[in-house]
Protein backbone atom coordinates (compact mmCIF):
# COMPACT_ATOMS: atom_id res chain seq x y z
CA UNK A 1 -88.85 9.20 -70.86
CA UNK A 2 -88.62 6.11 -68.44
CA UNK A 3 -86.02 5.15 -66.52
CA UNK A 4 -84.48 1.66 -66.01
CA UNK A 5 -84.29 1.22 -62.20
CA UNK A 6 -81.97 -1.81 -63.01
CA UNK A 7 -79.86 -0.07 -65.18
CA UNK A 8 -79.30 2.76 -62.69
CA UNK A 9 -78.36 0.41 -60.04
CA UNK A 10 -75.67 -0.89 -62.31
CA UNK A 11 -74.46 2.21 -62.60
CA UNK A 12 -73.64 2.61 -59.11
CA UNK A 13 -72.34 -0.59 -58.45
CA UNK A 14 -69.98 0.48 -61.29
CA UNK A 15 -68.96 3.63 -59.83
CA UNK A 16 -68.17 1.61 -56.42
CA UNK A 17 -66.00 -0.75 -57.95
CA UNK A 18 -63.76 1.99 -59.81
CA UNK A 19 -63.61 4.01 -56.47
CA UNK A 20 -62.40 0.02 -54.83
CA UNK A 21 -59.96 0.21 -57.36
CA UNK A 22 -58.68 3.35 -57.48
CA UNK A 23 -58.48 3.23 -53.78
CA UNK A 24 -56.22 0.08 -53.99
CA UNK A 25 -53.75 1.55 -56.53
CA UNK A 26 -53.60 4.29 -54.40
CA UNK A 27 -51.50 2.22 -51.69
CA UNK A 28 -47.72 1.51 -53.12
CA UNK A 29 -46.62 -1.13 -52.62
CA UNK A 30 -42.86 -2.12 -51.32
CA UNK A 31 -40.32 -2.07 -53.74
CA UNK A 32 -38.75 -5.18 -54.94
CA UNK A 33 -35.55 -3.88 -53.54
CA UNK A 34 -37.25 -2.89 -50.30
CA UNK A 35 -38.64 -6.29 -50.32
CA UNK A 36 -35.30 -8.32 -50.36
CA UNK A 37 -33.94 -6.07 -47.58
CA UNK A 38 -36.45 -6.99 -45.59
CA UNK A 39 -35.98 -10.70 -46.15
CA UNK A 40 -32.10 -10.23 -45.60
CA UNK A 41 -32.97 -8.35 -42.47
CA UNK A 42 -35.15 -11.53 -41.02
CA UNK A 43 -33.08 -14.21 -42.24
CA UNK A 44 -29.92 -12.74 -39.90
CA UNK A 45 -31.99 -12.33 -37.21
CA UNK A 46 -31.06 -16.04 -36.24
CA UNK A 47 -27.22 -14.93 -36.58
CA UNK A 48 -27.16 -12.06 -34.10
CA UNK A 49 -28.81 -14.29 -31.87
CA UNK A 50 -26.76 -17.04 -31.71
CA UNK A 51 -23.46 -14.18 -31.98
CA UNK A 52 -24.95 -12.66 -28.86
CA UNK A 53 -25.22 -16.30 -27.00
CA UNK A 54 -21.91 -17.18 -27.71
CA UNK A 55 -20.29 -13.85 -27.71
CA UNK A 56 -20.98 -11.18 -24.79
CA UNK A 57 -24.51 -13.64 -23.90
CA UNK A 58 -21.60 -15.89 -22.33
CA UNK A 59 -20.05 -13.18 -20.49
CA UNK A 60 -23.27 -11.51 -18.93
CA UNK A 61 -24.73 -15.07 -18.05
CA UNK A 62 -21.66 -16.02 -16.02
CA UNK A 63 -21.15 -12.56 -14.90
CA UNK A 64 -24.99 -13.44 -13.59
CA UNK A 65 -24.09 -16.62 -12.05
CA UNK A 66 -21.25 -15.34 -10.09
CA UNK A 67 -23.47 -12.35 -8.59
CA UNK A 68 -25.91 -14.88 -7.55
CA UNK A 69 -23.36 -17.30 -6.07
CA UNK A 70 -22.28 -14.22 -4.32
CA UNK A 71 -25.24 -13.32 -3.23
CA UNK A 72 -25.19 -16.66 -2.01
CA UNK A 73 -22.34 -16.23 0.11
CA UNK A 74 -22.97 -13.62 1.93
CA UNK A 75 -26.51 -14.69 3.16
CA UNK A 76 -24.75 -17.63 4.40
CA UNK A 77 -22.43 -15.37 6.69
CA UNK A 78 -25.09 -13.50 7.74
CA UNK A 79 -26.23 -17.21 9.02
CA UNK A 80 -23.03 -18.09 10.68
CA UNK A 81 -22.42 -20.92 7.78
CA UNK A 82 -19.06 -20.61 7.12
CA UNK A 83 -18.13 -23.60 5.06
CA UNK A 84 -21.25 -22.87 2.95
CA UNK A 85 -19.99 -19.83 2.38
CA UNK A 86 -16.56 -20.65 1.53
CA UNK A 87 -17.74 -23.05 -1.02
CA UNK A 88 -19.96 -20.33 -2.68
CA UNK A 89 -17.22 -17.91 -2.87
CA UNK A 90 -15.30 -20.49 -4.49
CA UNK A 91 -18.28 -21.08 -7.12
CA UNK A 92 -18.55 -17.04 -7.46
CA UNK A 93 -15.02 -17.11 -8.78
CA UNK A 94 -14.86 -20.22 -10.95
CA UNK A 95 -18.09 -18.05 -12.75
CA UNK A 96 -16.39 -15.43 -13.71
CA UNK A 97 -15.64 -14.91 -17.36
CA UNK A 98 -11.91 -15.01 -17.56
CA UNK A 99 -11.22 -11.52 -18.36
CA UNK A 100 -12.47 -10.61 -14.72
CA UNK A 101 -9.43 -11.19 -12.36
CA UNK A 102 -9.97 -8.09 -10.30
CA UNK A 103 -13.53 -9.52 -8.87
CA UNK A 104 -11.88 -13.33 -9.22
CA UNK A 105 -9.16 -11.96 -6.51
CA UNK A 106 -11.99 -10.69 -4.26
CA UNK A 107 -13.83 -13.55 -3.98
CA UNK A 108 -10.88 -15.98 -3.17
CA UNK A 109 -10.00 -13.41 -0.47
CA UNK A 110 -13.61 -13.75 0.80
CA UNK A 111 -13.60 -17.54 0.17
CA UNK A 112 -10.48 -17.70 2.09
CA UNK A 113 -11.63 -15.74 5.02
CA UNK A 114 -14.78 -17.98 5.69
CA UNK A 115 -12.37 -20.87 5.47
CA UNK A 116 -10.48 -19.66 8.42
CA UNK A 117 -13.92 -18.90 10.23
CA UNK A 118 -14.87 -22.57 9.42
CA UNK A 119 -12.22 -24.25 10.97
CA UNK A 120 -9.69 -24.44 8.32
CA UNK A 121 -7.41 -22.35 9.75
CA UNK A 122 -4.24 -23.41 8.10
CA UNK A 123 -5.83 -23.78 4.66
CA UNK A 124 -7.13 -20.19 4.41
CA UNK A 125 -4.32 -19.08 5.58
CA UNK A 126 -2.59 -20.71 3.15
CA UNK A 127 -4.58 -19.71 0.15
CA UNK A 128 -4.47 -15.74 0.99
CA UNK A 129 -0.31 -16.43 1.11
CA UNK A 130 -0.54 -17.95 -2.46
CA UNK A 131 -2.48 -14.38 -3.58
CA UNK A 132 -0.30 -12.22 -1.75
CA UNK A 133 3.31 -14.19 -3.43
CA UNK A 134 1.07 -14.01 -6.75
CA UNK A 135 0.52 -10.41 -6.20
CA UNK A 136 3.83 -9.08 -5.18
CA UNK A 137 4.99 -11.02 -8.31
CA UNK A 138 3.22 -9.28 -10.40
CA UNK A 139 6.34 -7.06 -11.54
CA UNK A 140 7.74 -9.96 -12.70
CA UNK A 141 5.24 -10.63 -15.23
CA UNK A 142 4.67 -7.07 -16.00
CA UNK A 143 1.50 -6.66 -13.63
CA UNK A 144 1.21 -3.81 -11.39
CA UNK A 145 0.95 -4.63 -7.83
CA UNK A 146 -2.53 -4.29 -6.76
CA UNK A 147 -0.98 -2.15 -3.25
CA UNK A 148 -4.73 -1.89 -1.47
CA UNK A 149 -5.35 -5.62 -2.09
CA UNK A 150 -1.86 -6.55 -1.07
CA UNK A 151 -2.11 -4.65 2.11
CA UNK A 152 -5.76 -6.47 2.81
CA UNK A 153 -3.83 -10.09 2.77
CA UNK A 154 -0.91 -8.52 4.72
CA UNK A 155 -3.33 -7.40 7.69
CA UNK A 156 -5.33 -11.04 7.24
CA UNK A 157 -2.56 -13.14 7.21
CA UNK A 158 -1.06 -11.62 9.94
CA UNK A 159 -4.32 -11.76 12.37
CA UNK A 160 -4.73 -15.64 10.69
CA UNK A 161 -1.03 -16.24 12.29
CA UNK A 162 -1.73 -14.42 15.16
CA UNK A 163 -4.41 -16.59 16.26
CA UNK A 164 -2.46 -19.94 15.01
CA UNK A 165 -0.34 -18.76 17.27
CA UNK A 166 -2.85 -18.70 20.18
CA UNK A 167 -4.41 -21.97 18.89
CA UNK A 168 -0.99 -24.06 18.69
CA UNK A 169 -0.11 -22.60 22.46
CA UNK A 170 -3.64 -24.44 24.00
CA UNK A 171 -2.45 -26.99 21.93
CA UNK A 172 0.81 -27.26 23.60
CA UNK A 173 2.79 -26.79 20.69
CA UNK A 174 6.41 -25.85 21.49
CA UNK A 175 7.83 -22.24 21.16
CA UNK A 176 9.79 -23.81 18.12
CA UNK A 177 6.40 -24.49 16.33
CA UNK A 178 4.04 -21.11 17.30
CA UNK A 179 6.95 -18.64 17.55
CA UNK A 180 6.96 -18.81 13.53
CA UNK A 181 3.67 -17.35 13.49
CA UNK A 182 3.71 -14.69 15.54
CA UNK A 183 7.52 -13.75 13.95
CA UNK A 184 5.07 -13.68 10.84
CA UNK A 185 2.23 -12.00 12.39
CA UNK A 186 4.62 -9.44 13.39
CA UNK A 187 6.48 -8.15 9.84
CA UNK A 188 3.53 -8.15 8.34
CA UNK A 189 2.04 -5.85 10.79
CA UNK A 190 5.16 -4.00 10.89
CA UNK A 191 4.98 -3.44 7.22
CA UNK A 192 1.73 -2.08 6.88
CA UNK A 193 1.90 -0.03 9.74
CA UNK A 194 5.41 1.55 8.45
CA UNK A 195 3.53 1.92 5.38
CA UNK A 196 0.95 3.70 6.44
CA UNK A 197 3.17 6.28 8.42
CA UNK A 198 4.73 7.13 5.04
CA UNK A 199 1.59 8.23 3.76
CA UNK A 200 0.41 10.52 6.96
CA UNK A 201 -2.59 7.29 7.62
CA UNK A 202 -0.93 8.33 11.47
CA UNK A 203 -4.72 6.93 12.77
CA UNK A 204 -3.77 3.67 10.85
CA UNK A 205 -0.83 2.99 11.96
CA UNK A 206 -1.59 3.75 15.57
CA UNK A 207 -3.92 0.89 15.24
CA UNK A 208 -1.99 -1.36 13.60
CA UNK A 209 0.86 -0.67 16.37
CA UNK A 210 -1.93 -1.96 18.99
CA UNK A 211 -2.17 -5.46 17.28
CA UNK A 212 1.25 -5.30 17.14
CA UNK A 213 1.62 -5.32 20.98
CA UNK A 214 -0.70 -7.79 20.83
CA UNK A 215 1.81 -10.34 19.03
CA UNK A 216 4.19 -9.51 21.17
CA UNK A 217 2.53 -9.75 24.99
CA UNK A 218 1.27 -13.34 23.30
CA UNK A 219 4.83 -13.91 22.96
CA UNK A 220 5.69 -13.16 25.98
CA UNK A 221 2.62 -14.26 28.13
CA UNK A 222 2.82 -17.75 30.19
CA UNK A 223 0.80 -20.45 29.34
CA UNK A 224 -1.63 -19.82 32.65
CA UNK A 225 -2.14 -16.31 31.62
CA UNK A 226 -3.15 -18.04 27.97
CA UNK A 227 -5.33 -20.58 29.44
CA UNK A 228 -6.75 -17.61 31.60
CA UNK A 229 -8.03 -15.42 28.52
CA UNK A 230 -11.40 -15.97 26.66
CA UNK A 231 -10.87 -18.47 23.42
CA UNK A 232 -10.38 -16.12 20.07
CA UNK A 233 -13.77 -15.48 18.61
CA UNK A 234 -12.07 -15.73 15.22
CA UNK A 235 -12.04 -19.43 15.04
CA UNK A 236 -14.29 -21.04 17.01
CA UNK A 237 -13.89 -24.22 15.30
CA UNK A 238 -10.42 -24.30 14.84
CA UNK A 239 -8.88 -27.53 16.21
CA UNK A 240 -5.74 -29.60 15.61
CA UNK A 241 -3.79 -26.47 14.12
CA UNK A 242 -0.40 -28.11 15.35
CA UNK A 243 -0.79 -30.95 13.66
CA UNK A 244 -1.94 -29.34 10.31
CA UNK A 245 1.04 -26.91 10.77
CA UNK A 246 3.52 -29.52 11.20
CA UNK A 247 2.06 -31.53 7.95
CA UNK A 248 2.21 -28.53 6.08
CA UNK A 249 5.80 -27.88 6.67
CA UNK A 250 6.81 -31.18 6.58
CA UNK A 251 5.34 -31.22 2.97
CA UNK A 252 7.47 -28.16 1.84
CA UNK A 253 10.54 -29.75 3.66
CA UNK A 254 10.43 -27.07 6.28
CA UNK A 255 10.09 -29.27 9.31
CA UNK A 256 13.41 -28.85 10.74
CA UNK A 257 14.63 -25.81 12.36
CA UNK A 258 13.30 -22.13 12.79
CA UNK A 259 13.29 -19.66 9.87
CA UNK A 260 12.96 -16.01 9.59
CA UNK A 261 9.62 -15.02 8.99
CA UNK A 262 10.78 -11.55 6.62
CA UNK A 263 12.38 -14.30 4.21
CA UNK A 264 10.00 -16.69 5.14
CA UNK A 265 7.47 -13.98 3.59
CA UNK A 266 9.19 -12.93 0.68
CA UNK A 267 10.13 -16.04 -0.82
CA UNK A 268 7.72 -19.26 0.19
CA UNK A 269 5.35 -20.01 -3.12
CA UNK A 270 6.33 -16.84 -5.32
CA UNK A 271 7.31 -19.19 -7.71
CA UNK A 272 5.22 -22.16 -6.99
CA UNK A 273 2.19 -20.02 -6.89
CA UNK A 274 2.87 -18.88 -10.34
CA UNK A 275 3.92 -22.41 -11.70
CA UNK A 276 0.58 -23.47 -10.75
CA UNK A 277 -1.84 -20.77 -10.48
CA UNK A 278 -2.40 -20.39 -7.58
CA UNK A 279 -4.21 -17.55 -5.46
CA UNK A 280 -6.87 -16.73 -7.84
């Protein structure tokens, strides 16, 4: 019996295309319900994007922009660039996302320090007073007092009016103008050093009783002995403090007359700072 060849290769090709077949029914295919969560799934992709931007995206891009405005800052006291750096410390802060005061207060008290170290003396000064009323208000408000940053602005404000003091002297300010500062100077130093005794810091407040002498023999030193001493490295662009000192206390309408520093301390800008905002 013959054989058709061309029938036999039909044959095969037959068999090939069931195999095809049954290989393709072999692989499921998603269910229709499978198939619509998947759709679901893509289509809110766009949503939990746009959530994250304007949700916690917001918070870690600023929290970004302050570290690098930092960053910032500090390479620019490295340099000696102190207005620079104030400015940047100010930009570091105005970053933040609202919600992060504690790191806002640290980079006004850096901003304010590199203000002193620029020259404006009376200004930094000024702004690390508005943090410390804003601080010791907290109570008021029902904020706990933040007692290692208050004692910071205590010690920085009292070395800032320590070397106003010095500054307004050269100047030839009268004892009526510069004694303010070191009376200032003085309770602060006082304070934290009393402070510090209470809690057994006895190295502390050894230390803090040396600067204290130090207020007092610039009290009591003559002005040849002054002219006699190397100018404060803490403000070597400070100029015209007198007259900045006298304009600020004109503006708060305390231009007349000598005040006690202690009150001086306790009450100046509590209020105002508040009002306002200030010190952050």
């Amino acid at each position: 019996m013959t054989t058709n060849p061309g029938s036999n290769g039909s044959t095969k090709m037959q068999h090939a295309l069931d195999s095809l077949r049954n290989a393709r029914g072999a692989v499921k295919r998603p269910s229709r319900v499978l198939r619509r969560a998947m759709w679901i799934a893509w289509a809110i992709v766009p949503v939990g994007v746009v959530a994250l931007h304007y949700g916690p995206g917001r918070t870690l891009l600023a929290q970004d922009v302050a570290r690098d405005h930092a960053a910032e800052a500090s390479a620019f006291e490295e340099l000696g660039q102190w207005k620079q750096a104030a400015a940047a410390w100010g930009a570091a802060r105005d970053s933040l996302p609202l919600e992060q005061r504690d790191n806002a207060k640290r980079y006004s008290l850096r901003q304010g320090k590199a203000m002193m170290f620029a020259g404006d003396l009376i200004e930094g000064t000024q702004q690390l007073e508005d943090m410390l009323a804003n601080e010791l208000a907290g109570p008021e408000t029902g904020k706990a007092i933040d007692e290692e940053l208050a004692t910071t602005l205590r010690g920085e404000i009292s070395t800032a009016a320590y070397f106003t003091a010095w500054q307004m002297r050269l100047e030839g300010a009268s004892d009526d103008e510069w004694l303010p500062e070191t009376d200032k100077a003085r309770q602060h130093l006082r304070f934290i050093a009393e402070t510090a005794e209470q809690k057994g810091e006895t190295l502390e407040a050894g230390d803090l009783k040396l600067n204290l002498e130090s207020v007092i023999r610039l009290e009591q030193m003559s002005d040849e002995e002054l002219r006699a001493m190397p100018l404060p490295k803490n403000c070597p662009e400070c100029n015209g403090v007198s007259q900045k000192k006298r304009d600020q206390r004109a503006s708060k309408g305390k231009g007349k007359g000598k005040k006690d520093a202690r009150e001086q301390i306790k009450n100046d800008g509590a209020s105002e700072a508040i009002n306002q905002g200030k010190g952050y």
